[in-house]
N, C-alpha and C. Protein backbone atom coordinates (compact mmCIF):
# COMPACT_ATOMS: atom_id res chain seq x y z
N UNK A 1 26.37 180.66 39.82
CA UNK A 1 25.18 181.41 39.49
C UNK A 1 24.19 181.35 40.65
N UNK A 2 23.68 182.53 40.74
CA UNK A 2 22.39 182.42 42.18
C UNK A 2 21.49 181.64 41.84
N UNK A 3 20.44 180.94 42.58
CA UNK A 3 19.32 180.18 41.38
C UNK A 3 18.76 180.96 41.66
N UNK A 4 17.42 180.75 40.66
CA UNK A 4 16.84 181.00 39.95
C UNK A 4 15.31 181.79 40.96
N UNK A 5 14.77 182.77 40.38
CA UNK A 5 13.81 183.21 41.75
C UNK A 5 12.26 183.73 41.30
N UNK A 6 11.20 183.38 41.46
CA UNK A 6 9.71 184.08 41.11
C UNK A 6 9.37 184.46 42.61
N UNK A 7 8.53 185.84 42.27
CA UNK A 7 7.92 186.36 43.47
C UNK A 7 6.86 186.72 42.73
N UNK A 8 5.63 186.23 43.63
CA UNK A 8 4.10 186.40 43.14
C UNK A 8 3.32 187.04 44.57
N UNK A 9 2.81 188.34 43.76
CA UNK A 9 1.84 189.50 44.44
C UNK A 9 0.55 188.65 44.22
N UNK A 10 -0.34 189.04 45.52
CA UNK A 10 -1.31 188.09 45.26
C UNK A 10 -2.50 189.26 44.92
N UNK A 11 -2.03 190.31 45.11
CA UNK A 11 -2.83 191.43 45.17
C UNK A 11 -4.12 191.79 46.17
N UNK A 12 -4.53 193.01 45.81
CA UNK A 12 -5.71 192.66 47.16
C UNK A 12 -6.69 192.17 47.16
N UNK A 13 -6.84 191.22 48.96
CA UNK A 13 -7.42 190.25 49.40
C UNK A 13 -8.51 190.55 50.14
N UNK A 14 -9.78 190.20 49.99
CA UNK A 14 -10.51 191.06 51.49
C UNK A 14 -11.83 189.54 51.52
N UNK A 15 -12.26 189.85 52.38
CA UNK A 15 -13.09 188.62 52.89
C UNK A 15 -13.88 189.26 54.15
N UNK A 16 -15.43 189.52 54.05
CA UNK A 16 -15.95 189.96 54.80
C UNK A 16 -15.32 191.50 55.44
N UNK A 17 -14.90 191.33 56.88
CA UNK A 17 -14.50 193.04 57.43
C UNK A 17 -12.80 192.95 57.21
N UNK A 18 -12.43 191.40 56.62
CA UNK A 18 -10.48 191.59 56.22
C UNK A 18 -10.28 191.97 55.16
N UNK A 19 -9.16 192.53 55.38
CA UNK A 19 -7.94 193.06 53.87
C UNK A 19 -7.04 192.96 53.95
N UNK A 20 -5.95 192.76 53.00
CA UNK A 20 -4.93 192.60 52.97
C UNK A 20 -4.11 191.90 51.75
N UNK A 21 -2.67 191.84 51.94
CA UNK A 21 -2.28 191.22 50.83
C UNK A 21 -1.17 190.45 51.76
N UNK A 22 -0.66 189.54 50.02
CA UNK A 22 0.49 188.29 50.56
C UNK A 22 1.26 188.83 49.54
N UNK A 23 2.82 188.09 49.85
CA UNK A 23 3.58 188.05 48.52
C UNK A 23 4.06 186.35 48.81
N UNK A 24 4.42 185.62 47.67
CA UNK A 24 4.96 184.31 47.78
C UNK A 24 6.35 184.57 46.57
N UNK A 25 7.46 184.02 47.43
CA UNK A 25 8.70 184.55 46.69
C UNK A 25 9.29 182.59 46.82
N UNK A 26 9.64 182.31 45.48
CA UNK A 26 10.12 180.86 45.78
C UNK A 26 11.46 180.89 44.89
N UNK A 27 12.23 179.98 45.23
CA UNK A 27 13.64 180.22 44.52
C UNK A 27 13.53 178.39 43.98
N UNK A 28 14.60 178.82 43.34
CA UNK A 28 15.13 177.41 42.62
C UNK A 28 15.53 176.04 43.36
N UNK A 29 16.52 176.41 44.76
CA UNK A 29 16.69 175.71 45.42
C UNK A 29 15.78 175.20 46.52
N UNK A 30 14.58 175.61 46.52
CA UNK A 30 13.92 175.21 47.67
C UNK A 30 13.72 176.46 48.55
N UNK A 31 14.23 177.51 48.50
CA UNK A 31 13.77 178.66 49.36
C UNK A 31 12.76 179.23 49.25
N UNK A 32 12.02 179.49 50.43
CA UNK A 32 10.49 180.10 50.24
C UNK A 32 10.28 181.24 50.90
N UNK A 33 9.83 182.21 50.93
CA UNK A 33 9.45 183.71 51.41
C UNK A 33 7.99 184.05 51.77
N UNK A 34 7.10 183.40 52.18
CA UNK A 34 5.61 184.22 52.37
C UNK A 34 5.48 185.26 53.29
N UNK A 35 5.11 186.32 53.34
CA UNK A 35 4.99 187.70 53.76
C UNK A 35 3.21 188.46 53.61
N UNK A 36 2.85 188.56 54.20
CA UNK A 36 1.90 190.17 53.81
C UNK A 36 1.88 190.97 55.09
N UNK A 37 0.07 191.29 54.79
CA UNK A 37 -0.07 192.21 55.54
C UNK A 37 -1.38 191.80 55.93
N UNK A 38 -2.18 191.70 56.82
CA UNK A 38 -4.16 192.05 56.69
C UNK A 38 -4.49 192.78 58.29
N UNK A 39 -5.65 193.06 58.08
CA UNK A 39 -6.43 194.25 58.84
C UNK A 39 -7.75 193.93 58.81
N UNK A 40 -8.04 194.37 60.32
CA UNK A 40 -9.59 193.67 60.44
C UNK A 40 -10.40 195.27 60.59
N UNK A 41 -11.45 195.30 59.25
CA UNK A 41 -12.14 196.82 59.95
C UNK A 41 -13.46 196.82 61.01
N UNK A 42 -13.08 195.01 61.26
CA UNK A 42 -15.10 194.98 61.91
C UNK A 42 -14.84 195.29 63.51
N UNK A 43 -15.91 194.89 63.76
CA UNK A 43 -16.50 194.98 65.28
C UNK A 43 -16.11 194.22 66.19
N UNK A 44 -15.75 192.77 65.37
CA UNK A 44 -15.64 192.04 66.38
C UNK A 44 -14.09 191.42 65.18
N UNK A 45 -13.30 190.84 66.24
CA UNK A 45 -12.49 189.81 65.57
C UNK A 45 -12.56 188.27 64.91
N UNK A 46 -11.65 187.73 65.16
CA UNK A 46 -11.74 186.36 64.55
C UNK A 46 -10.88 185.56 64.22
N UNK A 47 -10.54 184.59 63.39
CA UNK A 47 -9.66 183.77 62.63
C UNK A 47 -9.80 183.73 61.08
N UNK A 48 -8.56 184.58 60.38
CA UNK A 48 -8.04 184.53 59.20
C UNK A 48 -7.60 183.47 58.43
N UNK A 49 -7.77 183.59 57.04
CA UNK A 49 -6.62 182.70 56.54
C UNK A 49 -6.19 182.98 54.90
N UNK A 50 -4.95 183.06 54.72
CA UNK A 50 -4.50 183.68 53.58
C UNK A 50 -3.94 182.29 52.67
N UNK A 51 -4.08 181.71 51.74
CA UNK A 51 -3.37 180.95 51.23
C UNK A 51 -3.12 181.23 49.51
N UNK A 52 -1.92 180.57 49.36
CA UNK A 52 -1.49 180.43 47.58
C UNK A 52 -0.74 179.45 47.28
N UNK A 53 -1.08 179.06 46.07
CA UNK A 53 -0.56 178.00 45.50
C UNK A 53 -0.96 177.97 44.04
N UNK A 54 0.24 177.09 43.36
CA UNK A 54 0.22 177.04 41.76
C UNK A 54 -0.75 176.12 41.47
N UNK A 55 -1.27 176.35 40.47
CA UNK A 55 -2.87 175.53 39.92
C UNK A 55 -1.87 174.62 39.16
N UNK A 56 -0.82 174.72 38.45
CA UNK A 56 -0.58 173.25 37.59
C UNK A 56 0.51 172.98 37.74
N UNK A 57 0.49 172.69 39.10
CA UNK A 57 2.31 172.06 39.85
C UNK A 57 1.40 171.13 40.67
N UNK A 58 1.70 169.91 40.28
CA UNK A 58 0.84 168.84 41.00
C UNK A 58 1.80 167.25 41.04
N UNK A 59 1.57 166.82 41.60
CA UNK A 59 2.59 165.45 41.95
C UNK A 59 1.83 164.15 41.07
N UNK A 60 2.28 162.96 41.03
CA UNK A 60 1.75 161.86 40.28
C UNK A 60 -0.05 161.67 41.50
N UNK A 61 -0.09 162.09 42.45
CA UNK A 61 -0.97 162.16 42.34
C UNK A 61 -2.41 163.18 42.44
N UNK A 62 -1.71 164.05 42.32
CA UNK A 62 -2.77 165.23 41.66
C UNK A 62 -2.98 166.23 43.08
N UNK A 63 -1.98 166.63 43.94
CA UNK A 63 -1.52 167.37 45.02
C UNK A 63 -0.56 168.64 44.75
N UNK A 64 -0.84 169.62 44.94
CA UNK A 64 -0.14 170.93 44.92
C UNK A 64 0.05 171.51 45.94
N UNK A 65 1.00 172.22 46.17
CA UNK A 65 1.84 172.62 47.35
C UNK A 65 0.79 173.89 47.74
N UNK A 66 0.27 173.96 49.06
CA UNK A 66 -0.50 175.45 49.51
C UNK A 66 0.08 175.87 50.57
N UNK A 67 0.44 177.30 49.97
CA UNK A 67 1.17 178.15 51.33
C UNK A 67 0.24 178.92 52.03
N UNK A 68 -0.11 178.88 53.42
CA UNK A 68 -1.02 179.11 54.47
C UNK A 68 -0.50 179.84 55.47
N UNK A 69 -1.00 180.93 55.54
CA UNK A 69 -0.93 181.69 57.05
C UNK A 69 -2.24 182.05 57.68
N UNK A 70 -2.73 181.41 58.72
CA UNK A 70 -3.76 181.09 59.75
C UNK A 70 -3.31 181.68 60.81
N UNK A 71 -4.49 182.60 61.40
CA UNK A 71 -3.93 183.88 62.36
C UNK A 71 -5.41 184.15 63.08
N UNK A 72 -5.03 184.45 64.25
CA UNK A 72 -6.57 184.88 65.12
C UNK A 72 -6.28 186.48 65.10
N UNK A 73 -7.04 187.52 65.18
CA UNK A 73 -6.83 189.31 64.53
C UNK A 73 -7.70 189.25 65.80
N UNK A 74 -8.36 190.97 66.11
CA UNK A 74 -8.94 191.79 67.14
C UNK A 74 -9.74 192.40 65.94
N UNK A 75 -11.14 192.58 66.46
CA UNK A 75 -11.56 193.84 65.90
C UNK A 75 -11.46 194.62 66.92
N UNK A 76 -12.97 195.78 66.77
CA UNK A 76 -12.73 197.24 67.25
C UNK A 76 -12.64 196.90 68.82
N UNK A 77 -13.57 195.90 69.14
CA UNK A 77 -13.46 195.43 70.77
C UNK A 77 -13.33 194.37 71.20
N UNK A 78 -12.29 193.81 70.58
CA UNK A 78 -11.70 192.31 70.58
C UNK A 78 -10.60 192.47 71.50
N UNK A 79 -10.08 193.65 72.53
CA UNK A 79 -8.97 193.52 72.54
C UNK A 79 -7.77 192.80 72.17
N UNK A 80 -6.97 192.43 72.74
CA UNK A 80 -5.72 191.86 72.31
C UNK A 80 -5.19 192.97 71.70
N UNK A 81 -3.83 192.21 70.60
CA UNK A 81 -3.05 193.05 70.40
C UNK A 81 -2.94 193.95 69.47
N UNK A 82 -3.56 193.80 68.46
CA UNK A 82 -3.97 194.73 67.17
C UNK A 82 -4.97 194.02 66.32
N UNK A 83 -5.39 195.18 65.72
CA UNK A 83 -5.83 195.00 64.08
C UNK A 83 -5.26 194.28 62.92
N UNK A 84 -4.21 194.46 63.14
CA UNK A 84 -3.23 193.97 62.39
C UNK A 84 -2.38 193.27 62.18
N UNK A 85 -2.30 192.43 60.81
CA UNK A 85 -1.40 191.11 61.44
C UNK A 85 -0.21 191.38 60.00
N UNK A 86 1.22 191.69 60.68
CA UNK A 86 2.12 191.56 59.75
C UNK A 86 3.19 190.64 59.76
N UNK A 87 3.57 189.85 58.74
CA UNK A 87 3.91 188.40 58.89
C UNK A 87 4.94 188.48 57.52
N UNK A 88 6.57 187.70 58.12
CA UNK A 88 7.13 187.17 57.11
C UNK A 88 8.25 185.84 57.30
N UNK A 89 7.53 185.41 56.89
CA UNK A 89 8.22 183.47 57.00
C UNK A 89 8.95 182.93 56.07
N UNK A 90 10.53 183.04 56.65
CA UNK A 90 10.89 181.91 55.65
C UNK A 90 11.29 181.00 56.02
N UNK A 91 11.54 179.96 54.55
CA UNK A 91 12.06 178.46 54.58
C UNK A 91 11.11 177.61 54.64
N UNK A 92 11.01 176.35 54.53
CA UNK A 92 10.42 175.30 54.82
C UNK A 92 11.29 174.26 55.74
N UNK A 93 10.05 173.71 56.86
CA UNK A 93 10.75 172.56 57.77
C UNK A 93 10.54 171.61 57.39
N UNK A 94 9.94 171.41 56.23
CA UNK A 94 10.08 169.81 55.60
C UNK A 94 10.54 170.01 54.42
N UNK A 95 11.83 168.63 54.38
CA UNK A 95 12.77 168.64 53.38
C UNK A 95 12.26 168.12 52.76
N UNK A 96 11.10 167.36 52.46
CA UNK A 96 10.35 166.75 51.53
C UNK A 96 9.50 168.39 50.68
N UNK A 97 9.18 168.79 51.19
CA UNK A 97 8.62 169.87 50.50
C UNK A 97 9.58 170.83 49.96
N UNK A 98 10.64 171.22 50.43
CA UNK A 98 11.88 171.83 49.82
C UNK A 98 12.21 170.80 48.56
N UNK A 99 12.58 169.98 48.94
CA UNK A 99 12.88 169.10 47.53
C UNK A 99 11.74 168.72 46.60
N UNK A 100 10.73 168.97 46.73
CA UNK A 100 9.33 168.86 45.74
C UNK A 100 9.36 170.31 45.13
N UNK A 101 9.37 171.45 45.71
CA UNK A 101 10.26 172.89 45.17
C UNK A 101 11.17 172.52 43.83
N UNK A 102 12.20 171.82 44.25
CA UNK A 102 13.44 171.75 43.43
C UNK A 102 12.94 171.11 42.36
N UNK A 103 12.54 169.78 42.44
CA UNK A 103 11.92 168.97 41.49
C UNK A 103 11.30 169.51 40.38
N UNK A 104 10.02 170.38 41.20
CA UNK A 104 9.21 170.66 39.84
C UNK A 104 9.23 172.40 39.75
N UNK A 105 10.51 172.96 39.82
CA UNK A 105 10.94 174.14 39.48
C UNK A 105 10.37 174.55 37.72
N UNK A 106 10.73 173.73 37.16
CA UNK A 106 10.41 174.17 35.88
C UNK A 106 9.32 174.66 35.64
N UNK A 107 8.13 173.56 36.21
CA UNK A 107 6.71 174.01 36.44
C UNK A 107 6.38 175.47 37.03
N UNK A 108 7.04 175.34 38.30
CA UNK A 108 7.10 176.48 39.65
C UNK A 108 7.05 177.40 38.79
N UNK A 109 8.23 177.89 37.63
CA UNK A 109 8.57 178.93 37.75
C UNK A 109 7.64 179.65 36.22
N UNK A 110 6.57 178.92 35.86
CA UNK A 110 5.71 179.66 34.82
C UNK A 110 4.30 179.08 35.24
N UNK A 111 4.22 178.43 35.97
CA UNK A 111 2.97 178.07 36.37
C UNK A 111 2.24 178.74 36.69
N UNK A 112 0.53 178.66 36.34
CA UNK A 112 -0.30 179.89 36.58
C UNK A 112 -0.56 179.73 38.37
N UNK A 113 -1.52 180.41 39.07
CA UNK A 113 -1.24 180.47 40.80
C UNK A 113 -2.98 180.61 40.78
N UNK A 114 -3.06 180.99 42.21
CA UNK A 114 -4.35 181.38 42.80
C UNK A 114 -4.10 181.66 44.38
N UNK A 115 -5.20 182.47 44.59
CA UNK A 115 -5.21 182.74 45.93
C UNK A 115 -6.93 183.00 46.60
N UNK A 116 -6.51 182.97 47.74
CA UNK A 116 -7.85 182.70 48.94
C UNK A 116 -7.49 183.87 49.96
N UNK A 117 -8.78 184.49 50.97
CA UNK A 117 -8.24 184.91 52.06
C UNK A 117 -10.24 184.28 52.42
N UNK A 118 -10.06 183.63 53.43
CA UNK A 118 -11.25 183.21 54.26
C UNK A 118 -10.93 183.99 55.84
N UNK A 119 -12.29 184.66 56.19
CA UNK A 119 -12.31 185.52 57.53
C UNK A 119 -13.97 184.62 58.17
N UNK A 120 -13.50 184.42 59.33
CA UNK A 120 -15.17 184.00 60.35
C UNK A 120 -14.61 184.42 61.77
N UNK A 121 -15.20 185.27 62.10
CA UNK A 121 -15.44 185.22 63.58
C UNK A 121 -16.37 184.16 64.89
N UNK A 122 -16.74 183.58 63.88
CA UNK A 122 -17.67 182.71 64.85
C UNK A 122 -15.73 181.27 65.14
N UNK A 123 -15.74 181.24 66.36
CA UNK A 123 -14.57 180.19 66.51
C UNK A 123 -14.79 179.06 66.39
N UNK A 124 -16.05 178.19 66.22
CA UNK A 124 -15.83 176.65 66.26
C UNK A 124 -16.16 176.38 65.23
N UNK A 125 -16.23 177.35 63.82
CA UNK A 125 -15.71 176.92 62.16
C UNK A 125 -14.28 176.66 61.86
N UNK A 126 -14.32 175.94 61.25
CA UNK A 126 -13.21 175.08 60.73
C UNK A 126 -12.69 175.88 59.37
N UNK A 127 -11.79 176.74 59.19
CA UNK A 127 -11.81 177.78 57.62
C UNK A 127 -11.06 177.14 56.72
N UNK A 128 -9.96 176.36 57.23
CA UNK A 128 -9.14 175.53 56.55
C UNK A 128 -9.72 174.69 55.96
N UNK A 129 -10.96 173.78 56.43
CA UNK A 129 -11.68 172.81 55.48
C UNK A 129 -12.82 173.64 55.12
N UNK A 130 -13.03 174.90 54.83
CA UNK A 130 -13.88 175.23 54.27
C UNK A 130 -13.05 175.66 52.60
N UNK A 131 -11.81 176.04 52.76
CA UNK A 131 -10.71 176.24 51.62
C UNK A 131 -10.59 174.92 51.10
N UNK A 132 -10.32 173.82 52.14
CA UNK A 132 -10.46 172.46 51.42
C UNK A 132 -11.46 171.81 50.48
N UNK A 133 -12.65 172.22 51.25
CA UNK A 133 -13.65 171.48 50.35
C UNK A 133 -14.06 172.41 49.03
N UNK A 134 -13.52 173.97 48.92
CA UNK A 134 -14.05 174.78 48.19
C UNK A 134 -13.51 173.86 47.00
N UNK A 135 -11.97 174.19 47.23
CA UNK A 135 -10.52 173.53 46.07
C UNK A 135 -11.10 171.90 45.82
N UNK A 136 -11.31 171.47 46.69
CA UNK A 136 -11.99 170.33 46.14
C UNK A 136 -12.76 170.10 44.62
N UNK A 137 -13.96 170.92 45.39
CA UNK A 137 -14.78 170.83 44.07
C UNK A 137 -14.43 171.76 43.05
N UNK A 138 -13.70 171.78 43.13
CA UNK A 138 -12.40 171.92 41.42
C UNK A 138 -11.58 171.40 41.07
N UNK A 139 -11.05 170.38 41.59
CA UNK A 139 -10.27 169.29 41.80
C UNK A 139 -8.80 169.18 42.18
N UNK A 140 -8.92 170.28 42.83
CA UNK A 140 -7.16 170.55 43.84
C UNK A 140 -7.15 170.24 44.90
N UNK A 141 -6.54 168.84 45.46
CA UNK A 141 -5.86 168.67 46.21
C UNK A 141 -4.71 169.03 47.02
N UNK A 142 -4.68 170.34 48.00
CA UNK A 142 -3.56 170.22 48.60
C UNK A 142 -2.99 169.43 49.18
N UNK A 143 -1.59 169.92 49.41
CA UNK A 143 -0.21 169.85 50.26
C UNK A 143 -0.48 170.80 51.08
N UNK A 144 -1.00 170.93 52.19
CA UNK A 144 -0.73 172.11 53.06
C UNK A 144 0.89 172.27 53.41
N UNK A 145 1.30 173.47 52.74
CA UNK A 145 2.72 174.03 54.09
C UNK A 145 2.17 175.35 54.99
N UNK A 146 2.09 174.76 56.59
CA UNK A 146 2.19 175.96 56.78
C UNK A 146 3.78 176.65 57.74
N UNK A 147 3.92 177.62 57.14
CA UNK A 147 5.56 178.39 57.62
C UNK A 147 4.91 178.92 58.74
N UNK A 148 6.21 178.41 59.72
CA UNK A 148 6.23 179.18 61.00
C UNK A 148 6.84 180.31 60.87
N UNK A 149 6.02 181.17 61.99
CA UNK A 149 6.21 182.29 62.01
C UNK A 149 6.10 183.48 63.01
């Protein structure tokens, strides 16, 4: 039998001048899929960040797995290479996190989710601990994974 598979639309994401969406596709065995799309409509560019993760898949000590894609974009006169950042990553390089997948599949696969997209153009903010401390004060602890890509 193939195992077993959920794919979660995160729907659309926008944050200041970004938009865009993710999909998170996880299988039974540990296989993972993160994918979207985002687009910068401003003036200037910056550093993105898209993340998801299940709100009640948590370990003995109260840690949930967050899937992260962190990306620097162009706006209108940012040169570089586009507007646009299209992205699809799979697998995980830690077998500890593949096998935390497997483990709490049961959970995985009805568990409710959530999602983030944080945008700043200013570069010496930190967006990742600004997602950290948000989830914090709600009391989620991530696991950061982030998939190369």
């Amino acid at each position: 039998m193939p195992p077993q598979m959920r794919t979660i639309p995160s729907g659309e994401l926008g944050a200041d001048t970004m938009s865009g969406f993710a999909t998170l596709t996880i299988q039974q065995d540990g296989f993972v899929n993160f994918h979207g799309h985002t687009h910068d409509s401003g003036f200037f560019g910056g550093q993105y960040l898209v993340a998801m993760w299940f709100t009640d898949v948590q370990d003995d000590q109260g840690r949930t797995i967050m899937f992260v894609r962190e990306h620097d974009i162009v706006g209108t006169i940012g040169g570089g290479d586009s507007r646009d950042d299209d992205w699809s990553i799979d697998g995980l390089s830690d077998p500890a996190m593949k096998s935390y997948i497997t483990d709490h599949w049961d959970r995985s696969a009805s568990s409710n989710w959530d999602r983030s997209m944080i945008f700043n153009s200013d570069a010496g903010i930190d967006i990742f601990a600004i997602l950290v401390g948000t989830l914090a004060e709600v009391g989620i602890a991530p696991v950061v994974v982030y998939l190369q890509g």
